[in-house]
Structures are given as C-alpha cells and as structure tokens.
N, C-alpha and C. Protein backbone atom coordinates (compact mmCIF):
# COMPACT_ATOMS: atom_id res chain seq x y z
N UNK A 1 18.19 -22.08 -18.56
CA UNK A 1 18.08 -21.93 -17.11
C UNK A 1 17.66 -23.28 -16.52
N UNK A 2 18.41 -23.06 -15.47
CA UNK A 2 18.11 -24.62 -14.94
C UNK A 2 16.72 -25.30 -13.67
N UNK A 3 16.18 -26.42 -13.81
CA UNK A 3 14.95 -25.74 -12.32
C UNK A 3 15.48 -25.76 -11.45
N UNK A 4 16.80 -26.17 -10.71
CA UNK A 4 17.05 -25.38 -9.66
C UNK A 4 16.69 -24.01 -9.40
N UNK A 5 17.56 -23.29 -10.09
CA UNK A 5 17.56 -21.75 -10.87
C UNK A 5 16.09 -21.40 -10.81
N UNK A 6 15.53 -21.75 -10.86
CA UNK A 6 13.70 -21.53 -11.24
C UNK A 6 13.45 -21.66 -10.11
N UNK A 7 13.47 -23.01 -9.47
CA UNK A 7 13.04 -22.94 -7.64
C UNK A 7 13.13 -21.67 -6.99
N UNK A 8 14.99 -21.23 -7.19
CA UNK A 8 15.23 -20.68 -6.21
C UNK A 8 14.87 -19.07 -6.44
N UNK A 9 14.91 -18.79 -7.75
CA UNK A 9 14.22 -17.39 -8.04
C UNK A 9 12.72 -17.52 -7.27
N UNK A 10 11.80 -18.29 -7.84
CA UNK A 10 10.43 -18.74 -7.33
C UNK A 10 10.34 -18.48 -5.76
N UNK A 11 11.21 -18.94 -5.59
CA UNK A 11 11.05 -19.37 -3.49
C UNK A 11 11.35 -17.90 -2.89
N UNK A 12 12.76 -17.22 -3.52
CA UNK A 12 13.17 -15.48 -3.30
C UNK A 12 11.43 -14.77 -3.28
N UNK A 13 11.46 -14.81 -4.81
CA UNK A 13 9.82 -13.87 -5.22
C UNK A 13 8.75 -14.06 -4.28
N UNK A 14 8.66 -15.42 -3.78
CA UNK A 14 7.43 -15.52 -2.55
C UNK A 14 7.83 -14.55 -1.24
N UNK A 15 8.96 -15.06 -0.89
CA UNK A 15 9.23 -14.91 0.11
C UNK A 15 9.29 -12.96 0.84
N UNK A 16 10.05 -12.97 -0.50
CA UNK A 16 10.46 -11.10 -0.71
C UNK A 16 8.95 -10.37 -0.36
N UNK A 17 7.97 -11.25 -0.87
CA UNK A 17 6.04 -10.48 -0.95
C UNK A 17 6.01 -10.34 0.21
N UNK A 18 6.14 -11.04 1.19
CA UNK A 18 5.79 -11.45 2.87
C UNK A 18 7.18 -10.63 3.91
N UNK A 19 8.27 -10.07 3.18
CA UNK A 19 9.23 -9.34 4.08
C UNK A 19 9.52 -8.22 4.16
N UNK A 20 8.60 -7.96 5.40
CA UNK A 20 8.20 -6.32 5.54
C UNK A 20 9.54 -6.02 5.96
N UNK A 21 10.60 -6.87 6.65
CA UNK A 21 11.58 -6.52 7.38
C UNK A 21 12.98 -6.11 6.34
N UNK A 22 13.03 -6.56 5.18
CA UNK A 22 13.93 -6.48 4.22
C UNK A 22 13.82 -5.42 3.59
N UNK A 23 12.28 -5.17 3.20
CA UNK A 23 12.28 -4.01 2.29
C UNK A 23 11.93 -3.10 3.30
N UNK A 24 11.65 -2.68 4.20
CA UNK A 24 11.48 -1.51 5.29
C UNK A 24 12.80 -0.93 5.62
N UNK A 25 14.19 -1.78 5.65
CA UNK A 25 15.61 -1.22 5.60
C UNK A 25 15.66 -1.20 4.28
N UNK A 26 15.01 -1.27 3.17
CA UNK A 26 15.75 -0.47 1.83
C UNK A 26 16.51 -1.94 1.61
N UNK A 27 16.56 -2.94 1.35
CA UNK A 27 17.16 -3.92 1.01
C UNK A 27 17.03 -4.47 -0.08
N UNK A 28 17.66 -4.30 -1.32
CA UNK A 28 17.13 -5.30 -2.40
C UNK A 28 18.19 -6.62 -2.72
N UNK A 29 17.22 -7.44 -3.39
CA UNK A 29 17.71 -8.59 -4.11
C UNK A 29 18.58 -8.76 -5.18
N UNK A 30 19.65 -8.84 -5.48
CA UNK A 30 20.88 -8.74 -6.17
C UNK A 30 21.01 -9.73 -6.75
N UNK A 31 20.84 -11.07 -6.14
CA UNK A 31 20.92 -12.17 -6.74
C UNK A 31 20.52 -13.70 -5.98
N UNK A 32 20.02 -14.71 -6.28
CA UNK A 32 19.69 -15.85 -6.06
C UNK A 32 19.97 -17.18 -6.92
N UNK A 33 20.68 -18.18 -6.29
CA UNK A 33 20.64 -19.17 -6.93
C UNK A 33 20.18 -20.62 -5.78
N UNK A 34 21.16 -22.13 -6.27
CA UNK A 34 20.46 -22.85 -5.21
C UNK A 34 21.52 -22.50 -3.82
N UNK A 35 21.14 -22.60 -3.41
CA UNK A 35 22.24 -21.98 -2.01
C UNK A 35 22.90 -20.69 -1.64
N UNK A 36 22.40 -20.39 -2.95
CA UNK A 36 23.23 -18.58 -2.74
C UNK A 36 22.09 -17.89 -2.49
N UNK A 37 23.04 -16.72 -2.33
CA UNK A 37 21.65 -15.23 -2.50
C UNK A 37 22.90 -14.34 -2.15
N UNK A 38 22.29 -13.10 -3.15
CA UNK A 38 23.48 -11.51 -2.36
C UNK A 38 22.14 -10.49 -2.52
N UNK A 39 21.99 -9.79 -1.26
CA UNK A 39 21.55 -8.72 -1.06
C UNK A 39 22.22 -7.62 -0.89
N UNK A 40 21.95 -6.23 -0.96
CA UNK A 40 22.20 -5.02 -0.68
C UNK A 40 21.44 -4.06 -0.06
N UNK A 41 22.07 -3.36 0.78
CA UNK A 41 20.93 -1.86 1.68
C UNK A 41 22.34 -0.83 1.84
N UNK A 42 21.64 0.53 1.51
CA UNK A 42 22.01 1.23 1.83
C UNK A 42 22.50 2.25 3.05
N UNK A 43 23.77 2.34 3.90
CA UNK A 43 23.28 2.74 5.57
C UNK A 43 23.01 4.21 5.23
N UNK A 44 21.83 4.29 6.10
CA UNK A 44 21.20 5.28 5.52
C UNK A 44 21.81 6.49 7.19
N UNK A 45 21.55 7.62 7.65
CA UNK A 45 21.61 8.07 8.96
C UNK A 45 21.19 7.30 9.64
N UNK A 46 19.93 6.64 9.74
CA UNK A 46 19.09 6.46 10.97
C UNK A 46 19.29 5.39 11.42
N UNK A 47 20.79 4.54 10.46
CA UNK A 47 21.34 3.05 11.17
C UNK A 47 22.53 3.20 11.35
N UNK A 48 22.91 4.68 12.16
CA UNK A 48 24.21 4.85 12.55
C UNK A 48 24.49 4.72 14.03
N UNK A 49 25.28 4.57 14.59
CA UNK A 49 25.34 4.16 16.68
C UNK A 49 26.12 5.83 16.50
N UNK A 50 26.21 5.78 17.99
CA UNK A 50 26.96 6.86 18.70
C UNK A 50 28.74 7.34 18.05
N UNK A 51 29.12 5.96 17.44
CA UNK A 51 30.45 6.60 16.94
C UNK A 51 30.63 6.99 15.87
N UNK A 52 28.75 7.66 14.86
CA UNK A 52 28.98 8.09 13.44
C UNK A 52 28.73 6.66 12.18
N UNK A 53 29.36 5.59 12.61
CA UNK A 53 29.05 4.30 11.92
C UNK A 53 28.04 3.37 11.97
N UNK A 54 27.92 2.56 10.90
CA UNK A 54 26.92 1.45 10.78
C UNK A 54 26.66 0.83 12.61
N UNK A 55 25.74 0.71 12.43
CA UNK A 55 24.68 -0.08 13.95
C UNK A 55 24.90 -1.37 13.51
N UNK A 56 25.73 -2.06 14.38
CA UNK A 56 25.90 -3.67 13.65
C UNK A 56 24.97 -4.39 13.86
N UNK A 57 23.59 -3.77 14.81
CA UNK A 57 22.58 -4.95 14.24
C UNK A 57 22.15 -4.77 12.83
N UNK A 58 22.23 -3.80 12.12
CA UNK A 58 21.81 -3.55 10.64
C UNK A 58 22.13 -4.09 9.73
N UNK A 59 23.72 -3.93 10.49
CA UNK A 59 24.59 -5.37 9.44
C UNK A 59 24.25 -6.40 9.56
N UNK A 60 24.26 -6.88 10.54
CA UNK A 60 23.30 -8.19 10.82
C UNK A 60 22.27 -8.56 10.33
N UNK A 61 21.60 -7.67 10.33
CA UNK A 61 20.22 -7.59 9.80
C UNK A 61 19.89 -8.32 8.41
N UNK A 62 21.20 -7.35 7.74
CA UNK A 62 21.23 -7.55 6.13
C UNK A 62 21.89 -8.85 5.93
N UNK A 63 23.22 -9.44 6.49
CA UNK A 63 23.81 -10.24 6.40
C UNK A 63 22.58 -11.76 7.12
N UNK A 64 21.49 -11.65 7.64
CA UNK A 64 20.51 -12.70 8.31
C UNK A 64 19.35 -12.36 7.54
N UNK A 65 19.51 -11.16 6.07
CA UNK A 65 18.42 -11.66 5.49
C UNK A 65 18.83 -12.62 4.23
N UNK A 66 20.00 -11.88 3.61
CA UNK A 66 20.92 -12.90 2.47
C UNK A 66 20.85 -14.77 3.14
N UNK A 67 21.28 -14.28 4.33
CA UNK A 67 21.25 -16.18 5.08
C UNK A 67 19.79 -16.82 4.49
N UNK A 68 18.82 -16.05 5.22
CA UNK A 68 17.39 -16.69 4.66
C UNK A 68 16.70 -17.08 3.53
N UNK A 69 17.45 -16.06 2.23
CA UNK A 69 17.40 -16.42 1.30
C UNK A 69 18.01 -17.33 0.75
N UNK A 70 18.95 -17.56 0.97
CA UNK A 70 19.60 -18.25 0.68
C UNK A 70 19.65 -20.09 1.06
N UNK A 71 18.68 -19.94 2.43
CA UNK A 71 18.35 -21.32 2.93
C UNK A 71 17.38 -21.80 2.79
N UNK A 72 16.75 -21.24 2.16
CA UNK A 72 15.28 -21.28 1.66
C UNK A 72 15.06 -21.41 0.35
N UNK A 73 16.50 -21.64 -0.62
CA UNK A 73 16.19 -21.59 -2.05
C UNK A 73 15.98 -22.79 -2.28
N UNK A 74 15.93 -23.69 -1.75
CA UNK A 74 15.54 -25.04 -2.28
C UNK A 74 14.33 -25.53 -2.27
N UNK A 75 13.34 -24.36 -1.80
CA UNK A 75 11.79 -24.58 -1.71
C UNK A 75 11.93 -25.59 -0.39
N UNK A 76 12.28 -25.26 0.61
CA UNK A 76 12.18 -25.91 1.87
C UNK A 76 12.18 -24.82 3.00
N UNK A 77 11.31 -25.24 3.71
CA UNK A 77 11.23 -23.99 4.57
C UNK A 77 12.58 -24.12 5.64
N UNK A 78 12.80 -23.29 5.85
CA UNK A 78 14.46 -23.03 6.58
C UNK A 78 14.20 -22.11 7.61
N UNK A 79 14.68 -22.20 9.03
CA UNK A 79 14.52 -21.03 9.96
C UNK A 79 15.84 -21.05 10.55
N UNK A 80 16.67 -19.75 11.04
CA UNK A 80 17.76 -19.75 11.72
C UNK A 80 17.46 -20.73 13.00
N UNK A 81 19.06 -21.45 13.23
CA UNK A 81 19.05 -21.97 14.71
C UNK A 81 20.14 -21.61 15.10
N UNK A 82 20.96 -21.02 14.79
CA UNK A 82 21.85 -20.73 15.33
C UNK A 82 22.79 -19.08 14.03
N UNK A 83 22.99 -18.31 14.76
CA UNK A 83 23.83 -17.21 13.96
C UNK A 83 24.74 -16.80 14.97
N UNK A 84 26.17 -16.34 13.86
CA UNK A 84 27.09 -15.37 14.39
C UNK A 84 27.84 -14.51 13.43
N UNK A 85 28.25 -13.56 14.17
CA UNK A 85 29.04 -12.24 13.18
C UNK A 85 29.78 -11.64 13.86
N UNK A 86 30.92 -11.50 12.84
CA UNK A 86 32.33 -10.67 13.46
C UNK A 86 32.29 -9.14 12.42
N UNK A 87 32.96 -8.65 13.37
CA UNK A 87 32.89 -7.72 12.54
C UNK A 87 34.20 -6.93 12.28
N UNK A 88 34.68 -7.03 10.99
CA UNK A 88 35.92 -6.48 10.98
C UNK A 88 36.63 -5.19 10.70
N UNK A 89 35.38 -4.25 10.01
CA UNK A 89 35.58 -3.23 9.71
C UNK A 89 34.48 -2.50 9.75
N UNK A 90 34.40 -0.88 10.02
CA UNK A 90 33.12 -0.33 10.22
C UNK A 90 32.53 0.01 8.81
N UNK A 91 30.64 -0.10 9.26
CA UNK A 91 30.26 0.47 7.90
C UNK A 91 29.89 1.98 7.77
N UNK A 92 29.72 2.37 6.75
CA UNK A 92 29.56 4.03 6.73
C UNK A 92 28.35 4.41 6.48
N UNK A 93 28.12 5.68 6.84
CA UNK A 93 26.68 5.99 6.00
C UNK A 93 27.21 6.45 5.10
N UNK A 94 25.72 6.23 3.68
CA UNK A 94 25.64 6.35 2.72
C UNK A 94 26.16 5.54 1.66
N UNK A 95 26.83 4.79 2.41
CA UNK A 95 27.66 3.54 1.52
C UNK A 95 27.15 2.61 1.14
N UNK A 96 27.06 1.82 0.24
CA UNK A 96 26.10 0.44 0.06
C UNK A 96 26.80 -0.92 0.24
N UNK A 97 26.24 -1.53 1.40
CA UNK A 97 26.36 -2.83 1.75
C UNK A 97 25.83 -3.97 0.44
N UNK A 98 27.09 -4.84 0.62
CA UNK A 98 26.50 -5.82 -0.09
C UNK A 98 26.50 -7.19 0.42
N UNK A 99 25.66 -8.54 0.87
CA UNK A 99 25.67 -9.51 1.33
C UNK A 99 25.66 -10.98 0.67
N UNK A 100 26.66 -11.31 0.72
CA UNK A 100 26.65 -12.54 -0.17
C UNK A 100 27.00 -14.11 0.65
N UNK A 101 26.04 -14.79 0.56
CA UNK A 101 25.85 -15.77 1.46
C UNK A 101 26.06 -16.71 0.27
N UNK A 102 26.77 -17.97 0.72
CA UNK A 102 26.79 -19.22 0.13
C UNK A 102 26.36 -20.34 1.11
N UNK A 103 25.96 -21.85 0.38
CA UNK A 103 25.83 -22.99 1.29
C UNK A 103 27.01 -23.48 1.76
N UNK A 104 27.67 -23.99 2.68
CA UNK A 104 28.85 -24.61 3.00
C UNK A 104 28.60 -25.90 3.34
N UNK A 105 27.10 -26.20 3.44
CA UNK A 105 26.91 -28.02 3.80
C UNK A 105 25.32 -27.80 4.01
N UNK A 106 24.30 -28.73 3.50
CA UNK A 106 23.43 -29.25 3.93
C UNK A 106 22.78 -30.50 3.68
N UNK A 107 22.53 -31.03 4.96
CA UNK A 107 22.73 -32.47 5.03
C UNK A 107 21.52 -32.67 6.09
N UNK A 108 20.66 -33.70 5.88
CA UNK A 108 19.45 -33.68 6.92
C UNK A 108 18.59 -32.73 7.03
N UNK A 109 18.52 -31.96 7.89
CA UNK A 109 17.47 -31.24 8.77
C UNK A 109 18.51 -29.96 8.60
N UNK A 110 19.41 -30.11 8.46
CA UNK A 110 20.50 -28.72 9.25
C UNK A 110 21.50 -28.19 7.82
N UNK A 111 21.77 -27.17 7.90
CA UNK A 111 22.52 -26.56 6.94
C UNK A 111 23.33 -25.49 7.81
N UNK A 112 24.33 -25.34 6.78
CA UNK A 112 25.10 -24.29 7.68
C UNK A 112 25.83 -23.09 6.55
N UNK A 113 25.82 -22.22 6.53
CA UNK A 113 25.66 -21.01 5.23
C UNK A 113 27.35 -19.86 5.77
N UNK A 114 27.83 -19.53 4.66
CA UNK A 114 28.63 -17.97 5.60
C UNK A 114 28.10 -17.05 4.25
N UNK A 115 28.44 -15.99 5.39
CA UNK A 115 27.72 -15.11 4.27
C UNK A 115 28.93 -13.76 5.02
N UNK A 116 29.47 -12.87 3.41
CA UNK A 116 29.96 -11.81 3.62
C UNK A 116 29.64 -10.37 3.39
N UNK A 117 29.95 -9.71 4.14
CA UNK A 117 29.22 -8.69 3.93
C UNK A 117 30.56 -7.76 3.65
N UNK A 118 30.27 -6.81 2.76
CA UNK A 118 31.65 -5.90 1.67
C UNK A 118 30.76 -4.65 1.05
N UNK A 119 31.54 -3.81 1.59
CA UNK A 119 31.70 -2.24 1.18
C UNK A 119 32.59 -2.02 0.67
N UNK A 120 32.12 -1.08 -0.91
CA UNK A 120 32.82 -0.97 -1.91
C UNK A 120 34.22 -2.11 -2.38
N UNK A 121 33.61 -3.38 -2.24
CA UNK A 121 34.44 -4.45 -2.36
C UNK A 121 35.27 -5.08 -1.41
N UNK A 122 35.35 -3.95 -0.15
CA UNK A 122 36.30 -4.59 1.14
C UNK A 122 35.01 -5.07 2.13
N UNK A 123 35.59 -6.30 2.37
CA UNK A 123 34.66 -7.22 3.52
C UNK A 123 34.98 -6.88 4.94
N UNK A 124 33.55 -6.60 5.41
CA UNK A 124 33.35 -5.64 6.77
C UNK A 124 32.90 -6.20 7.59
N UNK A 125 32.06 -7.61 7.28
CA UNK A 125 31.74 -8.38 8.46
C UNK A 125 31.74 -9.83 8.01
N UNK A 126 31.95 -10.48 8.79
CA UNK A 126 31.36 -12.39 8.72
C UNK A 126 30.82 -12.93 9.45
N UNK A 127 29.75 -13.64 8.88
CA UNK A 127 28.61 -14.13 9.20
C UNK A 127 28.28 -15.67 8.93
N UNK A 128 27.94 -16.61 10.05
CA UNK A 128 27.46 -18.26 9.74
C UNK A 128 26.44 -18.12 10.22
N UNK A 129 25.64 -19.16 9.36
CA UNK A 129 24.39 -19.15 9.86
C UNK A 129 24.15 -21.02 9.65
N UNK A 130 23.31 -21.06 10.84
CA UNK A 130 23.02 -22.78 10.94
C UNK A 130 21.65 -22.36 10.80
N UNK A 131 21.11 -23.84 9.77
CA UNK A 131 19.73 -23.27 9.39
C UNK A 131 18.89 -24.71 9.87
N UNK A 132 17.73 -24.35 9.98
CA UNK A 132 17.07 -26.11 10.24
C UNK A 132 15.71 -26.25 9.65
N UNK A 133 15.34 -27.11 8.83
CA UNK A 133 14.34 -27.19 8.37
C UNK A 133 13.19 -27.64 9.21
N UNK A 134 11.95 -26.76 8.72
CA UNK A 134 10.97 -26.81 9.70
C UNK A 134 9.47 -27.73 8.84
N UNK A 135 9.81 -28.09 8.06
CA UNK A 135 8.93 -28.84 7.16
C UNK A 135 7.97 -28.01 6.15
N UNK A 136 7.79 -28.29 4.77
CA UNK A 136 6.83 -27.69 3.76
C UNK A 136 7.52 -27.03 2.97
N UNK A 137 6.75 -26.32 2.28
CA UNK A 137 7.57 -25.43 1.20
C UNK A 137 7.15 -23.80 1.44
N UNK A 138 8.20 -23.03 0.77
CA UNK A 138 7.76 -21.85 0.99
C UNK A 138 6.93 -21.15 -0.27
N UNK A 139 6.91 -21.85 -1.51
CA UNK A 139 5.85 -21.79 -2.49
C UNK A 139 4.75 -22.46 -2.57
C-alpha cells in the first residue's frame, strides 16, 4: 500500500468521525484513494418529492459528500466553491445510489472533481465540483 493510499484512507476516517451529515442519510464509504472516493445511500421514503422519486437535493447531497472526500484526500483541507448537477435520470426508492467522484485537475489553491452518481449501474446524475483550499490539514 502506498502513503498516498494511507493519507487518503487516514484523512476519509477523520473526517467520516465529524459527519453527522453523511451518516444521518445512511451514507457509507465504499471507497477512497488520492483523488477519488465512491460513496453510497440508500433512497429511503423520506427522500422522495411529490412525483414518488429521489429529492435531488439528496442526490446532491450524496454526490457533494463523495466530492469532499474526495478533495480532501490529500490531507489538505478542501471546501466547495463552486458545485453543479444535472440530472439525467430519476432515482427510486429503495434503490442504492452509488457516487463516484474523481480529480480532473488540481493545481494551486483550486481543484476541480466530477463525480457520478449510478443506480444499479445506470448513471442518474452529474456532478463538478470546484474545490479551494482553505489551509491545514484535516488529520
């Protein structure tokens, strides 16, 4: 294993202790590396809208927590400055979301991440996230 690999597990494990917001939607950690991360949550009823389907802030939700992990694996503290999401297909209840964010560039102060989000293997939303470092570490 490599210390990247070690950082970025390390930096997830802190971080995951302190996120009431991840694990309160049922969200777990699937995977982490340096720039990656894939999360998963289940839509449960109570993150459904009026037409029966996923509440796309939920998706969001999940797809802007994978981002965080994911910008944050380098043991640098990272905060969104900018997000967006399309959404291409609805999610269901009871179905399990999965979020998989990669780095696409970071350079300076700023990074910029996409991250997809896929039910039962078909991708249901897309997501960029611009990230900016705010100084220190998160371990």
């Amino acid at each position: 294993m490599s210390a990247p690999n070690d950082i970025a597990r390390a930096t997830a494990e802190a971080m995951w202790a302190n996120d009431a917001a991840s694990q309160g939607l049922g969200m777990e950690i699937l995977a982490v590396g340096p720039g990656t991360a894939q999360l998963a949550m289940t839509v449960t009823p109570a993150m459904t809208n009026g037409h029966g389907t996923a509440h796309g802030g939920f998706i969001f939700a999940l797809a802007d927590s994978a981002f965080a992990f994911a910008c944050n694996s380098h043991n640098e503290r990272a905060v969104a400055a900018h997000c967006s999401i399309t959404y291409l297909r609805p999610g269901k209840a009871g179905k399990r979301l999965v979020a998989t964010a990669r780095e696409v560039s970071r350079a300076g102060r700023s990074g910029i991440y996409d991250i997809e989000v896929a039910q039962e293997g078909e991708v249901i939303a897309l997501f960029r996230g611009h990230s900016r470092l705010i100084g220190g570490t998160v371990t």
